[in-house]
Protein backbone atom coordinates (compact mmCIF):
# COMPACT_ATOMS: atom_id res chain seq x y z
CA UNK A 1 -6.24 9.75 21.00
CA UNK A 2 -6.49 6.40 19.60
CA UNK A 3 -9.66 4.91 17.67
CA UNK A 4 -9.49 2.15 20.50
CA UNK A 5 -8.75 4.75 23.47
CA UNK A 6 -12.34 6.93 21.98
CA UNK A 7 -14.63 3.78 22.03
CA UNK A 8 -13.44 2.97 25.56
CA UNK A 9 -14.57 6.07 26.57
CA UNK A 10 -17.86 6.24 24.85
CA UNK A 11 -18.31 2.84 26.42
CA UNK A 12 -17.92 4.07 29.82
CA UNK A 13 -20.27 7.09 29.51
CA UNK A 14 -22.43 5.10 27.96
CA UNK A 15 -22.46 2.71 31.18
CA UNK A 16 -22.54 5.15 33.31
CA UNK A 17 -25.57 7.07 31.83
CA UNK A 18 -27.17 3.70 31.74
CA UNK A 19 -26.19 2.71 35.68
CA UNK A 20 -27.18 6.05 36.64
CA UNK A 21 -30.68 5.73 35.19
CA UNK A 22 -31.02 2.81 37.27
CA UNK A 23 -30.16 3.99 40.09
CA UNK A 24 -32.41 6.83 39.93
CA UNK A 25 -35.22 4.42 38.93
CA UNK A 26 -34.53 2.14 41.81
CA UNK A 27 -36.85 2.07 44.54
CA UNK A 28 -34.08 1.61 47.26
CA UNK A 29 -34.32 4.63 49.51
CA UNK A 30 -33.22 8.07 48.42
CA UNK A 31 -30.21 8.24 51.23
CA UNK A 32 -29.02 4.87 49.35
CA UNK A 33 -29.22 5.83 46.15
CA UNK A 34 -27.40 9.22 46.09
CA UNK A 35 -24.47 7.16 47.99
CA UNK A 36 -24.67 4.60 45.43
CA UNK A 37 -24.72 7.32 42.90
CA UNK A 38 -21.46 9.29 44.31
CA UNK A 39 -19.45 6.16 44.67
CA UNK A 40 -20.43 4.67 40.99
CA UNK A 41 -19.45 8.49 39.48
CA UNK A 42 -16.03 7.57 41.78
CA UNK A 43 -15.56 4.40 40.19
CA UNK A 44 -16.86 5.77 36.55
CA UNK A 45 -14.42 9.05 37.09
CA UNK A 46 -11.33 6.80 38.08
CA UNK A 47 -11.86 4.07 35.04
CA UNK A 48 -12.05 7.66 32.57
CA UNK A 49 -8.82 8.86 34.27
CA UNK A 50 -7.21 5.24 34.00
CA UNK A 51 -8.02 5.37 30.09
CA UNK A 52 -7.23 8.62 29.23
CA UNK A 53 -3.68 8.21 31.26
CA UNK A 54 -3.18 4.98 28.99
CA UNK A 55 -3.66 6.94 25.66
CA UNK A 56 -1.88 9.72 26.61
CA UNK A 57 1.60 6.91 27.48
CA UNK A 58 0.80 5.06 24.23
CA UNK A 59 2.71 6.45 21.56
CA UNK A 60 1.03 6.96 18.30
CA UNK A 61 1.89 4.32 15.48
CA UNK A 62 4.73 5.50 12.85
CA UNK A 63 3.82 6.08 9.13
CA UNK A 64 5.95 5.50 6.28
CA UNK A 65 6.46 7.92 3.90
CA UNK A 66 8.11 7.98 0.57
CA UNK A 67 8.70 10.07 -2.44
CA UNK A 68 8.52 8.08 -5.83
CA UNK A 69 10.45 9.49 -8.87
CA UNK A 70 9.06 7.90 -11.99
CA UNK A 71 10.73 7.66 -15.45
CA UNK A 72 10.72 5.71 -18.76
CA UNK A 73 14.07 4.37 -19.88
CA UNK A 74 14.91 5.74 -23.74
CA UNK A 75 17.53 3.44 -23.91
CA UNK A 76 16.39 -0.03 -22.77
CA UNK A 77 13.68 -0.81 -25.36
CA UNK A 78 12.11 -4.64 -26.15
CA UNK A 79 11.03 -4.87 -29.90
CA UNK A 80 8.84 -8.10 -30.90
CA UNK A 81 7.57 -8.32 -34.47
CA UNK A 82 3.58 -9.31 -34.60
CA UNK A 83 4.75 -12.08 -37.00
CA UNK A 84 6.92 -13.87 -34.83
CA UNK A 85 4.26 -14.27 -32.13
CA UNK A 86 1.34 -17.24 -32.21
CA UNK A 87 -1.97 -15.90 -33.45
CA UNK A 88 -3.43 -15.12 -30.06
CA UNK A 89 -1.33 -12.66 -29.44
CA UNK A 90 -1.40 -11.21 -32.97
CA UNK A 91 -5.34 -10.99 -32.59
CA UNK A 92 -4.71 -9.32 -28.47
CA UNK A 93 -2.23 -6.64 -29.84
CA UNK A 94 -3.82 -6.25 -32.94
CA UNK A 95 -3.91 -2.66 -32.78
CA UNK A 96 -0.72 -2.27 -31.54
CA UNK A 97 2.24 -0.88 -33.57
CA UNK A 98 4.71 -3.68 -35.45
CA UNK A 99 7.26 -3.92 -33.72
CA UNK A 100 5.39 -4.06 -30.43
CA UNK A 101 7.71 -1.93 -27.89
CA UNK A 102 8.13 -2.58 -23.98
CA UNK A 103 10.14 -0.15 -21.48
CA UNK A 104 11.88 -0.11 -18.68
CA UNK A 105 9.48 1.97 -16.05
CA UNK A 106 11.52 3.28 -12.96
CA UNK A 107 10.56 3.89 -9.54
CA UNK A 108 12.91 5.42 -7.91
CA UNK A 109 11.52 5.59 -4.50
CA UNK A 110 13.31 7.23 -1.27
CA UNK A 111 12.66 6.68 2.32
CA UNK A 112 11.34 9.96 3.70
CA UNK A 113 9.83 8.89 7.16
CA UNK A 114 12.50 9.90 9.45
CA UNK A 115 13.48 6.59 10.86
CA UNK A 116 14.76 3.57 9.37
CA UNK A 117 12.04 1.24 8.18
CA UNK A 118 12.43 -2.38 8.78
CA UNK A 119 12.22 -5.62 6.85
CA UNK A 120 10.18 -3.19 4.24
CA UNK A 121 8.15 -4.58 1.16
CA UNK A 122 7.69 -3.42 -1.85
CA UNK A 123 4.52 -3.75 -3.47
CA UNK A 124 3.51 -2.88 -7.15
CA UNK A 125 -0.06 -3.39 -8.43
CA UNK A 126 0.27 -3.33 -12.46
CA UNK A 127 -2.16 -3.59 -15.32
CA UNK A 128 -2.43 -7.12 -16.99
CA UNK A 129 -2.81 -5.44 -20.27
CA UNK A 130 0.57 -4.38 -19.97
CA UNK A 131 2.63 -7.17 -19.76
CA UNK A 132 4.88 -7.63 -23.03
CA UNK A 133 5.51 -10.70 -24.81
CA UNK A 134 8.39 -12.97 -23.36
CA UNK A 135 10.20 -15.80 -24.79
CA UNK A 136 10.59 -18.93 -22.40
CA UNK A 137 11.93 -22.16 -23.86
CA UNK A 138 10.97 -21.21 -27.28
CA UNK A 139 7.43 -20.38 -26.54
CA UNK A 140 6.16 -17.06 -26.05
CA UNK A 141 4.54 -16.12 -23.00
CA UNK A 142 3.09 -12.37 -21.27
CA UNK A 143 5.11 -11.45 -18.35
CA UNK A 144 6.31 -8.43 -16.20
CA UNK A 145 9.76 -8.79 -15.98
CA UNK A 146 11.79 -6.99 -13.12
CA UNK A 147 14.53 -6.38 -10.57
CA UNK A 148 12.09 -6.98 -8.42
CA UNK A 149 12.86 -10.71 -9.46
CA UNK A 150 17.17 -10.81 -8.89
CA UNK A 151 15.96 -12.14 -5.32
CA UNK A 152 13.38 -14.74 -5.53
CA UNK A 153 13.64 -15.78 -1.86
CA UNK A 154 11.23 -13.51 -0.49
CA UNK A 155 8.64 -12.90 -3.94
CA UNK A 156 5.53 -12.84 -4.14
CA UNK A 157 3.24 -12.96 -7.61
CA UNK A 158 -0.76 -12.19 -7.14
CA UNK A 159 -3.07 -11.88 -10.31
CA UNK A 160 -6.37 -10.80 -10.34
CA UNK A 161 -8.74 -10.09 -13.05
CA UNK A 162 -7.25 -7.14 -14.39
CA UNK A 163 -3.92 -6.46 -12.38
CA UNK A 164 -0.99 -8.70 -11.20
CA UNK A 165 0.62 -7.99 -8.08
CA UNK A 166 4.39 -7.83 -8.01
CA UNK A 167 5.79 -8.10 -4.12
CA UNK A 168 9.45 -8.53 -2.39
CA UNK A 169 10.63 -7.94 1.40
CA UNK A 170 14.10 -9.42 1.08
CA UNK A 171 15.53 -6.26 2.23
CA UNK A 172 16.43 -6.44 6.39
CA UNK A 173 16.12 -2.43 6.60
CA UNK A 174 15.68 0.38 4.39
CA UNK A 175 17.71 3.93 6.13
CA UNK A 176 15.92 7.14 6.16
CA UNK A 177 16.63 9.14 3.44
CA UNK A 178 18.35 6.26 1.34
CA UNK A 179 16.07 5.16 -2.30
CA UNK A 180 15.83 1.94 -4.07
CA UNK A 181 15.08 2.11 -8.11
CA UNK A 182 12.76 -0.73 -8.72
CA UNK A 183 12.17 -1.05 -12.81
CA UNK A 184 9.73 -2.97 -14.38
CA UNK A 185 9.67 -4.00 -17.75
CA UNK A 186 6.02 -3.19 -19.55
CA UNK A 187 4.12 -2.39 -22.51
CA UNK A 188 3.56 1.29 -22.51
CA UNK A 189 2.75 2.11 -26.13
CA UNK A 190 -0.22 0.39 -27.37
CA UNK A 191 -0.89 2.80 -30.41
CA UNK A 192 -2.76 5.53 -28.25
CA UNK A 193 -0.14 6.16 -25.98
CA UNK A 194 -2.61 7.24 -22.87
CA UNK A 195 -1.45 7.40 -19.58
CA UNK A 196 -2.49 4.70 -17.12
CA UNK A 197 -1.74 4.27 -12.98
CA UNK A 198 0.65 2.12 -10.94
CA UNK A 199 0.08 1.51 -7.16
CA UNK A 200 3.32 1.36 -5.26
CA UNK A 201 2.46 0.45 -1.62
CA UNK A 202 5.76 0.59 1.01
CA UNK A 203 4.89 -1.30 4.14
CA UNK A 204 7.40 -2.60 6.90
CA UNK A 205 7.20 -4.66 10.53
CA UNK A 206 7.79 -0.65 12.56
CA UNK A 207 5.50 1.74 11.06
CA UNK A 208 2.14 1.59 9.52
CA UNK A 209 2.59 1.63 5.59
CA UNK A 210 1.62 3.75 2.74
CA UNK A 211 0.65 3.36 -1.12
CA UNK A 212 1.14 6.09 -3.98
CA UNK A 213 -0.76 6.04 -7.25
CA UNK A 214 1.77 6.85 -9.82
CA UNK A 215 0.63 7.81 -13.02
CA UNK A 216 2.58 6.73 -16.02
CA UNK A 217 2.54 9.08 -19.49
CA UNK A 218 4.23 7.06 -22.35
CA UNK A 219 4.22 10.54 -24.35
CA UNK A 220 6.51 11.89 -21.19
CA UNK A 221 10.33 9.86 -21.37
CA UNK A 222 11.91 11.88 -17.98
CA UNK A 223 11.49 11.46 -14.38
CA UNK A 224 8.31 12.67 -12.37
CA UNK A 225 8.02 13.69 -9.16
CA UNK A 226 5.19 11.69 -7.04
């Protein structure tokens, strides 16, 4: 049963506890109050029925689910020499290897609720501290870069203090069973090479959606099951 179905009911006992303590406090005449008590436990009985028939025909809310496969490209690697960038960000990866390396991350993420989702979005959640060092009209800037970005119609870029949000739902419909591989380019190596998280939420206009914490282990270059 429903959240909403279970507080309709609690509401209703509720009343009815409360109307029948009235009615047994009332000093109408005890004839009159037993018939007023039958017919209110009628009306309180029917209403119960009426709700419980309601949850019962209201079919519970889809879910998505997904599997994520997550792997670290060996062959698609971003080198920028600490000499070529302005002194900020010499002094912010100063304890970063020269060259500073960035990867291609993959998601590869596959549709596993059982129906087709539709007009899904794809949401990541990444660290600001890994964004690498791009070059835009000569100057150099921090970015995520991603396919995530080929269509632009439907993006959607959120930063907070320590994350940025990376968000598309260009897609019209997503088939069970079928899987997208979303990359994102990102630092991953900062000298300590510890393993940090990812949020990947999946949500869509037929089902209620879902997010995965993915863990990401620059020491481990092969795909992980998640």
């Amino acid at each position: 049963m429903k959240t909403k179905y279970i507080i309709t009911v609690a509401i209703l006992i509720l009343m009815a506890i409360a109307f029948e303590y009235y009615v047994i406090a009332s000093p109408i005449g005890s004839d009159n109050r037993i018939g007023n008590v039958i017919q209110s436990a009628a009306v309180f009985v029917a209403l119960l029925a009426a709700t419980i028939a309601l949850s019962a025909a209201d079919p519970k809310a889809k879910k998505v689910k997904v599997t994520i496969e997550q792997d670290i490209d060996p062959n698609n690697v971003g080198c920028y020499h600490k000499a070529e960038l302005p002194n900020d960000l010499q002094t912010k990866y100063e304890g970063f290897p020269d060259p500073i390396t960035s990867h291609r991350v993959q998601f590869k993420i596959t549709n596993t609720s059982g129906f087709t989702l539709k007009k899904p979005t794809l949401t990541f959640r990444l660290p600001l501290e890994k964004q690498h060092p791009h070059k835009v009209g000569g100057q150099y800037v921090l970015s995520f870069n991603s396919n995530l970005f080929n269509s632009q119609t439907e993006l959607r870029l959120l930063e907070f203090a320590d994350t940025r949000l990376l968000s598309n739902s260009n897609l019209p419909f997503w088939n069970n069973d079928d899987n997208i591989t979303i990359w994102i380019r990102m630092l991953i190596n900062d000298g300590k090479l510890e393993s940090f998280t990812v949020d990947v939420s999946v949500n869509c206009e037929n089902a209620e959606g879902v997010t995965k914490l993915v863990r990401i282990d620059p020491k481990h270059v092969g795909r992980q099951g998640g």
